[in-house]
Protein backbone atom coordinates (compact mmCIF):
# COMPACT_ATOMS: atom_id res chain seq x y z
CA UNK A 1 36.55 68.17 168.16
CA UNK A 2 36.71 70.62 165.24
CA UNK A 3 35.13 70.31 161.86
CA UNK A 4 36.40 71.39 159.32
CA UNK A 5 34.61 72.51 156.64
CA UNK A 6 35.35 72.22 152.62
CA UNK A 7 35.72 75.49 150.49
CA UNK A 8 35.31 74.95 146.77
CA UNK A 9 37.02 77.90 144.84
CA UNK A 10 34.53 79.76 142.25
CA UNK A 11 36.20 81.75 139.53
CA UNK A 12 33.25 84.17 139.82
CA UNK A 13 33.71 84.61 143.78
CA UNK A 14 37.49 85.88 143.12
CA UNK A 15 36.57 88.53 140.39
CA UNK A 16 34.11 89.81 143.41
CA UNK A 17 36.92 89.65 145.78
CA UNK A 18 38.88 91.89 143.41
CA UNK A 19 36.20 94.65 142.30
CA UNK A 20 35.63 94.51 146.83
CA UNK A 21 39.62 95.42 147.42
CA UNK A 22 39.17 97.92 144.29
CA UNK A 23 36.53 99.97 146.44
CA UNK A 24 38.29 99.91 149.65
CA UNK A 25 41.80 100.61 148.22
CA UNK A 26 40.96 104.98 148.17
CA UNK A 27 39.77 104.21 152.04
CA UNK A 28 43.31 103.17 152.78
CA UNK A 29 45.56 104.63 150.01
CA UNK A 30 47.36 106.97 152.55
CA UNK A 31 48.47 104.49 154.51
CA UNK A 32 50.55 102.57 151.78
CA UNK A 33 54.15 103.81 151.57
CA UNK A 34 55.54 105.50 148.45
CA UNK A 35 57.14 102.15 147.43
CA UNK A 36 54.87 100.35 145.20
CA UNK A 37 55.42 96.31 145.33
CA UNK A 38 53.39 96.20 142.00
CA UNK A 39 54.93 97.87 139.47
CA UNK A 40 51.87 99.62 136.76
CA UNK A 41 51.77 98.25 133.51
CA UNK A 42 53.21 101.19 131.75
CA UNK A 43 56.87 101.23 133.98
CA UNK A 44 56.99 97.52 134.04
CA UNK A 45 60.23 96.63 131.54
CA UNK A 46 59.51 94.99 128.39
CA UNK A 47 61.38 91.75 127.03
CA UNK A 48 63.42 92.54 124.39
CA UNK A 49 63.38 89.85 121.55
CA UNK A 50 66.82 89.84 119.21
CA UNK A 51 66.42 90.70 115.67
CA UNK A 52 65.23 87.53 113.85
CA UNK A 53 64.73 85.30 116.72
CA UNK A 54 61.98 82.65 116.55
CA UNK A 55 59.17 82.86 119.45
CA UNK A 56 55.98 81.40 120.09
CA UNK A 57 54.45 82.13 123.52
CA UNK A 58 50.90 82.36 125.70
CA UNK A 59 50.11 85.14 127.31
CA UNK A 60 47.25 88.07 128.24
CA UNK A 61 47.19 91.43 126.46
CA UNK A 62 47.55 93.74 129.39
CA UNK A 63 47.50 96.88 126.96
CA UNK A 64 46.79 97.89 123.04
CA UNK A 65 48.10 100.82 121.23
CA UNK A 66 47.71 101.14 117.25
CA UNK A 67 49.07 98.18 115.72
CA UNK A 68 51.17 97.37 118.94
CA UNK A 69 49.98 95.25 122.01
CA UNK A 70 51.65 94.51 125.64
CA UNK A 71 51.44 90.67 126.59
CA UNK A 72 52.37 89.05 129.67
CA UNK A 73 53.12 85.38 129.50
CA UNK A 74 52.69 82.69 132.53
CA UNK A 75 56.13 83.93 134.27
CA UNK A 76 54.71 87.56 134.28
CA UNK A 77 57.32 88.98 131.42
CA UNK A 78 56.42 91.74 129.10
CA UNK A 79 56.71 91.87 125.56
CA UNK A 80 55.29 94.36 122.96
CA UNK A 81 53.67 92.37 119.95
CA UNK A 82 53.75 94.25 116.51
CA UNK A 83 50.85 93.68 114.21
CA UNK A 84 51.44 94.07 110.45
CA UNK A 85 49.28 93.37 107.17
CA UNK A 86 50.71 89.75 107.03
CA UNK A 87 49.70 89.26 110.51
CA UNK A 88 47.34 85.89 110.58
CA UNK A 89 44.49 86.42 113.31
CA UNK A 90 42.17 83.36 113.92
CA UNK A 91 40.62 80.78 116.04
CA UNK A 92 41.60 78.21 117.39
CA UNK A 93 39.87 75.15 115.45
CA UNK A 94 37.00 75.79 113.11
CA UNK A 95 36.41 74.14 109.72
CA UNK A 96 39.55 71.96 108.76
CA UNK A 97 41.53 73.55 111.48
CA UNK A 98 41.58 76.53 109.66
CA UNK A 99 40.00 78.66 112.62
CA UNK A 100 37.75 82.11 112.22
CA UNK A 101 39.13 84.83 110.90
CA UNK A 102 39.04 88.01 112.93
CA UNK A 103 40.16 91.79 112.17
CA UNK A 104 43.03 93.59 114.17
CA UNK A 105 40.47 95.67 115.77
CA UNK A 106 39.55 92.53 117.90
CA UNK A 107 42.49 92.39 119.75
CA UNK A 108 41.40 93.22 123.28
CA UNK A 109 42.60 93.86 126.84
CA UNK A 110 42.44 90.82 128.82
CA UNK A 111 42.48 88.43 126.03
CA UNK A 112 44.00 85.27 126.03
CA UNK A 113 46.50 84.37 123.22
CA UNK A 114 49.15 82.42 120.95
CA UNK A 115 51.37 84.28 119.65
CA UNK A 116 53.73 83.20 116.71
CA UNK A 117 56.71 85.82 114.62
CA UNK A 118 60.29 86.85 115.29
CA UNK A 119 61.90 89.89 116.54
CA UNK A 120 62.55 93.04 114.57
CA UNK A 121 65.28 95.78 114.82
CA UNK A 122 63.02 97.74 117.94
CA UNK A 123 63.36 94.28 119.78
CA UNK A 124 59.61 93.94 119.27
CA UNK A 125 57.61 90.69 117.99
CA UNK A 126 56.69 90.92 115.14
CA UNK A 127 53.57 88.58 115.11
CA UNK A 128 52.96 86.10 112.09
CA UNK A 129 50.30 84.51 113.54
CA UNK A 130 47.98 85.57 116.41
CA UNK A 131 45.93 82.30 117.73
CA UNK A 132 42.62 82.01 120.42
CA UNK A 133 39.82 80.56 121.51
CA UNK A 134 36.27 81.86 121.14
CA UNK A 135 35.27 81.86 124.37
CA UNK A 136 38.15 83.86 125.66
CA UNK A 137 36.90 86.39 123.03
CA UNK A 138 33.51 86.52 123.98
CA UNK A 139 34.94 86.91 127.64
CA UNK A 140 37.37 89.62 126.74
CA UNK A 141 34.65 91.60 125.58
CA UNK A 142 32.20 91.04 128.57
CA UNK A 143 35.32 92.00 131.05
CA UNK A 144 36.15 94.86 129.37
CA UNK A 145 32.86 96.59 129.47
CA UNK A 146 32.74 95.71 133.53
CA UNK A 147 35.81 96.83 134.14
CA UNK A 148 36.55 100.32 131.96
CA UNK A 149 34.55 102.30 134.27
CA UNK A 150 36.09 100.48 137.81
CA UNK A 151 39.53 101.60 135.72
CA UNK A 152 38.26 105.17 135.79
CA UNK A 153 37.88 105.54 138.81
CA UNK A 154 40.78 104.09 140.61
CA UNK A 155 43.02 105.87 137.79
CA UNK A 156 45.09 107.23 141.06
CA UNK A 157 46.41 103.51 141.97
CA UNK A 158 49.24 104.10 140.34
CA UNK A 159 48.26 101.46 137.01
CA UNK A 160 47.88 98.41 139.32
CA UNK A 161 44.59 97.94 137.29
CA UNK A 162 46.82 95.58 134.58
CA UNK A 163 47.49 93.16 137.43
CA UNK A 164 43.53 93.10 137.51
CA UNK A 165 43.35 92.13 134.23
CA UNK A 166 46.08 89.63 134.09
CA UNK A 167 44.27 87.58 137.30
CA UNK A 168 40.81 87.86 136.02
CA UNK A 169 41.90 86.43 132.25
CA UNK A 170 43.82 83.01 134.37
CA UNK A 171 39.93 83.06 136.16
CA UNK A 172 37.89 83.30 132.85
CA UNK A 173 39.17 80.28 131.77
CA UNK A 174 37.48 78.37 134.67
CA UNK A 175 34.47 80.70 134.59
CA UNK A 176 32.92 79.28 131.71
CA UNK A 177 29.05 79.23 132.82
CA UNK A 178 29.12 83.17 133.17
CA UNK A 179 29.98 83.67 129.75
CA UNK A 180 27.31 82.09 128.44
CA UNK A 181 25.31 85.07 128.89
CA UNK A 182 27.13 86.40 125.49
CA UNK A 183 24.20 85.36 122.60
CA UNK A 184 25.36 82.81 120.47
CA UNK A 185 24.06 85.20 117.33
CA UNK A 186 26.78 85.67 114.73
CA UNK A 187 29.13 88.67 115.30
CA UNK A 188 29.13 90.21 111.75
CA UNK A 189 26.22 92.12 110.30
CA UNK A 190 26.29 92.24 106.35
CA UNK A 191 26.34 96.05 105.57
CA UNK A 192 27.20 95.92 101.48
CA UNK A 193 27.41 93.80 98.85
CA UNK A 194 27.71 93.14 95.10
CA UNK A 195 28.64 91.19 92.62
CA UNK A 196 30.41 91.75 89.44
CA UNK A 197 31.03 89.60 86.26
CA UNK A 198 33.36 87.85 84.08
CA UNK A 199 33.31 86.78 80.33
CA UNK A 200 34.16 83.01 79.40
CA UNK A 201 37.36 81.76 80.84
CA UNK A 202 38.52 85.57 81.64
CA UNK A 203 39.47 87.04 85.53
CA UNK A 204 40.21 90.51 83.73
CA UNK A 205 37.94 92.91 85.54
CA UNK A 206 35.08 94.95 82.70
CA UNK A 207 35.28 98.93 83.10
CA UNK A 208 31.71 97.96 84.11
CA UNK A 209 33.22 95.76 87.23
CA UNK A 210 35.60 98.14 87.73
CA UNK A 211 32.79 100.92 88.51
CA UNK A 212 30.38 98.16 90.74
CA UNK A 213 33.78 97.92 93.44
CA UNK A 214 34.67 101.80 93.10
CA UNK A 215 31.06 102.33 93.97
CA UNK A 216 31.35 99.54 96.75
CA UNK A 217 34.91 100.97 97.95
CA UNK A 218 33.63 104.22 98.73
CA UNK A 219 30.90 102.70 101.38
CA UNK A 220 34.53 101.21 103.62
CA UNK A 221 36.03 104.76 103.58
CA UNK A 222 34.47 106.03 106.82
CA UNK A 223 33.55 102.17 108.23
CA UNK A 224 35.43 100.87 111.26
CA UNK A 225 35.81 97.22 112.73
CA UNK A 226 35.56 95.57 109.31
CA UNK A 227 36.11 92.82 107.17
CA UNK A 228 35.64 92.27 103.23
CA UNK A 229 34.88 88.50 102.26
CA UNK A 230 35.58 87.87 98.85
CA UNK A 231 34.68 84.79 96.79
CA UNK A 232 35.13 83.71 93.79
CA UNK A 233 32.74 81.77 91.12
CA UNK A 234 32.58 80.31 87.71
CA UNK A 235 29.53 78.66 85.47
CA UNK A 236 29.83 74.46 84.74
CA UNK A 237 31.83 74.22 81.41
CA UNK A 238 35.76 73.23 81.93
CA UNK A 239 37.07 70.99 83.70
CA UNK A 240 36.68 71.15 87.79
CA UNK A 241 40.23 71.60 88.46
CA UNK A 242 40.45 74.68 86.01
CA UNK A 243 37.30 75.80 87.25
CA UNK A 244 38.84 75.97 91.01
CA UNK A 245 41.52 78.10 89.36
CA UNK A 246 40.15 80.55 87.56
CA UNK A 247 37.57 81.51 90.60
CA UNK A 248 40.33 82.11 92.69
CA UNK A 249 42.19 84.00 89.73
CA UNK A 250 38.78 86.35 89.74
CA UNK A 251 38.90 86.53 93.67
CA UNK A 252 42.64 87.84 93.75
CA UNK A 253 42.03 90.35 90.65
CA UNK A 254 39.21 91.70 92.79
CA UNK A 255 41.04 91.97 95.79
CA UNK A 256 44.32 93.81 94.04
CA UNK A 257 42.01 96.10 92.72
CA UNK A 258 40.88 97.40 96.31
CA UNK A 259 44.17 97.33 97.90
CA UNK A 260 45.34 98.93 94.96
CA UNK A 261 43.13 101.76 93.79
CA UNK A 262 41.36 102.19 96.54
CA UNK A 263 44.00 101.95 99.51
CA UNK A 264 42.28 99.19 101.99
CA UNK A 265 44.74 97.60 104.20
CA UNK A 266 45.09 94.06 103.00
CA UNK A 267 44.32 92.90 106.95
CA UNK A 268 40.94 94.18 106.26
CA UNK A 269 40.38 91.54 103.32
CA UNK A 270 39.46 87.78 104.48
CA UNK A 271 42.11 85.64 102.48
CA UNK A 272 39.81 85.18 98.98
CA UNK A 273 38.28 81.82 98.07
CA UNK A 274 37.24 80.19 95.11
CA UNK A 275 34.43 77.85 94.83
CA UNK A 276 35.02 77.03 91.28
CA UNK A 277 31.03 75.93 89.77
CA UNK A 278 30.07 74.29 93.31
CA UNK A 279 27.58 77.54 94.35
CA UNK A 280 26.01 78.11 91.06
CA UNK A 281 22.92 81.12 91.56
CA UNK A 282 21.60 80.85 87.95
CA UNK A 283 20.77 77.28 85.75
CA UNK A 284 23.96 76.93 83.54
CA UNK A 285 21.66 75.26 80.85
CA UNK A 286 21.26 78.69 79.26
CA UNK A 287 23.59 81.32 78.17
CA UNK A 288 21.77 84.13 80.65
CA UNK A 289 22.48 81.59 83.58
CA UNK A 290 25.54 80.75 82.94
CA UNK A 291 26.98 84.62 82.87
CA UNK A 292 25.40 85.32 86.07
CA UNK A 293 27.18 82.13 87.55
CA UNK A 294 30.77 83.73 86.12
CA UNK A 295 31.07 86.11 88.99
CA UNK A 296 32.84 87.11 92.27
CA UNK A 297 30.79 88.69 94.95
CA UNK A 298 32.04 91.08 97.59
CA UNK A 299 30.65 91.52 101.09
CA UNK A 300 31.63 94.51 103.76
CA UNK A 301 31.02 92.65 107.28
CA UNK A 302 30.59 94.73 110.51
CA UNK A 303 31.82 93.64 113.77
CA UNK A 304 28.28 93.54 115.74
CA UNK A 305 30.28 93.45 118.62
CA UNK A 306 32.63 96.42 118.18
CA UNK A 307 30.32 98.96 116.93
CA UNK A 308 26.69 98.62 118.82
CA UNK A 309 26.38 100.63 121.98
CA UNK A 310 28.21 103.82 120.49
CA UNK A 311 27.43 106.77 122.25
CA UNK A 312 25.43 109.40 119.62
CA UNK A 313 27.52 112.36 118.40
CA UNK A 314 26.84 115.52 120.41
CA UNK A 315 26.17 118.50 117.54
CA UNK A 316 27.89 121.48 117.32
CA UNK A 317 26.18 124.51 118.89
């Protein structure tokens, strides 16, 4: 009589079984004829979407270039994604449903995402909103630091490193306990701030709050992986409801003023808030207090993430 004996499939135990037929592949790489049943992800063809057509699709980017990323949805079809400044990148979930924000710069290899826009004239998507979940992020990141370097070396296999990538993101989602090695710390380090001023019921920037964001602009210009949070405040007199609005008034006058005079893409800039006299920092019994509680304070917020682990610059002999 035979027994037969039960085999549970672990995520983690195929992403071994992959890096193994990675190593052996130079060992027998003569012996596979010159036509390739995988095609690499550069010659594969790309779906071209009609001018104005309406699409919303899953898939995993396979490759990023600029603003443009390759995706390949669940029937293995290619399309390049266009990112733009009204481009929406978030979470899924979060506060309200509204989701966490996130930069263009965190669009990975190997993540898994929604995609939302319509076609342009170059038959490419142009994305409206980009949509996923943390923990594909956090695995994204972890995957591509374990696999750049097995890339390197197998550059010869004729790109069938994409097909790597587009097996190991349908794993990650069942391989959940590994990724909680990732620290649950937030991502963004604070690495400026200020905070300028308003008179009574005004959102006209001062020359003096004009000179606190040129000074604050000029810490961005060599920064990468980025955001700016912007929020806006006012002191208790009014009503609420015209206290809501003129906050957000100061946010957007604050935020026009950088995109204008200072040239930072508007992707870089979380949408702008207004909290109207609900986060009050001084006592708006007094006069003093209450023009310190008139303000909008501006935050530049690293990606932790994106920029530790940089290799140091190697100086000029």
């Amino acid at each position: 009589m035979r027994t037969k004996v039960a085999t549970t499939f672990r995520p983690h135990q195929l992403l071994c079984g992959l890096a193994l037929l990675l190593a052996m592949t130079p060992l027998a790489f003569g012996q596979v004829p010159n036509t390739q049943t995988l095609q690499p992800a550069a010659n594969r063809p790309i779906q071209s979407i009609p001018n104005g057509a309406k699409l919303k699709f899953k898939g995993v980017v396979i490759a990023r270039e600029g603003d443009t990323f390759r995706i390949r949805d669940r029937n293995r079809t290619d399309y390049l994604v266009l990112i733009t400044d009204r481009t929406s990148i978030k979470t899924h979930g979060g506060f309200l449903r509204g989701g966490k924000k996130y930069p263009v710069t965190d669009i990975l290899r190997g993540l898994i995402v929604e995609v939302e826009g319509r076609g342009d004239s170059q038959g490419q998507l142009a994305a409206e909103k980009i949509r996923f979940d943390e923990s594909d992020m956090r695995a994204a990141i972890t995957s591509d630091t374990r696999v750049s370097p097995v890339e390197e070396n197998q550059a010869r296999m004729a790109g069938q490193m994409d097909e790597l990538y587009a097996v190991a993101a349908e794993a990650r989602t069942e391989a959940s306990a590994a990724n909680e090695r990732i620290t649950a710390l937030d991502e963004y380090d604070e690495r400026a701030t200020t905070a300028v001023t308003f008179r009574v019921n005004s959102a006209v920037l001062s020359p003096e709050a004009k000179r606190q964001l040129d000074e604050f602009a000029a810490k961005t210009e060599n920064a990468k992986a980025y955001t700016i949070e912007v929020s806006g405040h006012t002191d208790s007199t009014g009503s609420e409801a015209k206290n809501f609005r003129l906050s957000q008034q100061r946010a957007e006058a604050v935020v026009q003023y950088l995109a204008v005079n200072h040239k930072i893409p508007p992707r870089r800039i979380v949408t702008p808030m207004g909290y109207g006299k609900t986060e009050a920092v001084a006592d708006n019994t007094t006069a003093a207090g209450r023009a310190q509680n008139r303000r909008v304070v501006v935050k530049m917020m690293l990606n932790r993430g994106m920029s530790q682990n940089k290799p140091a610059s190697t100086p000029a002999p």
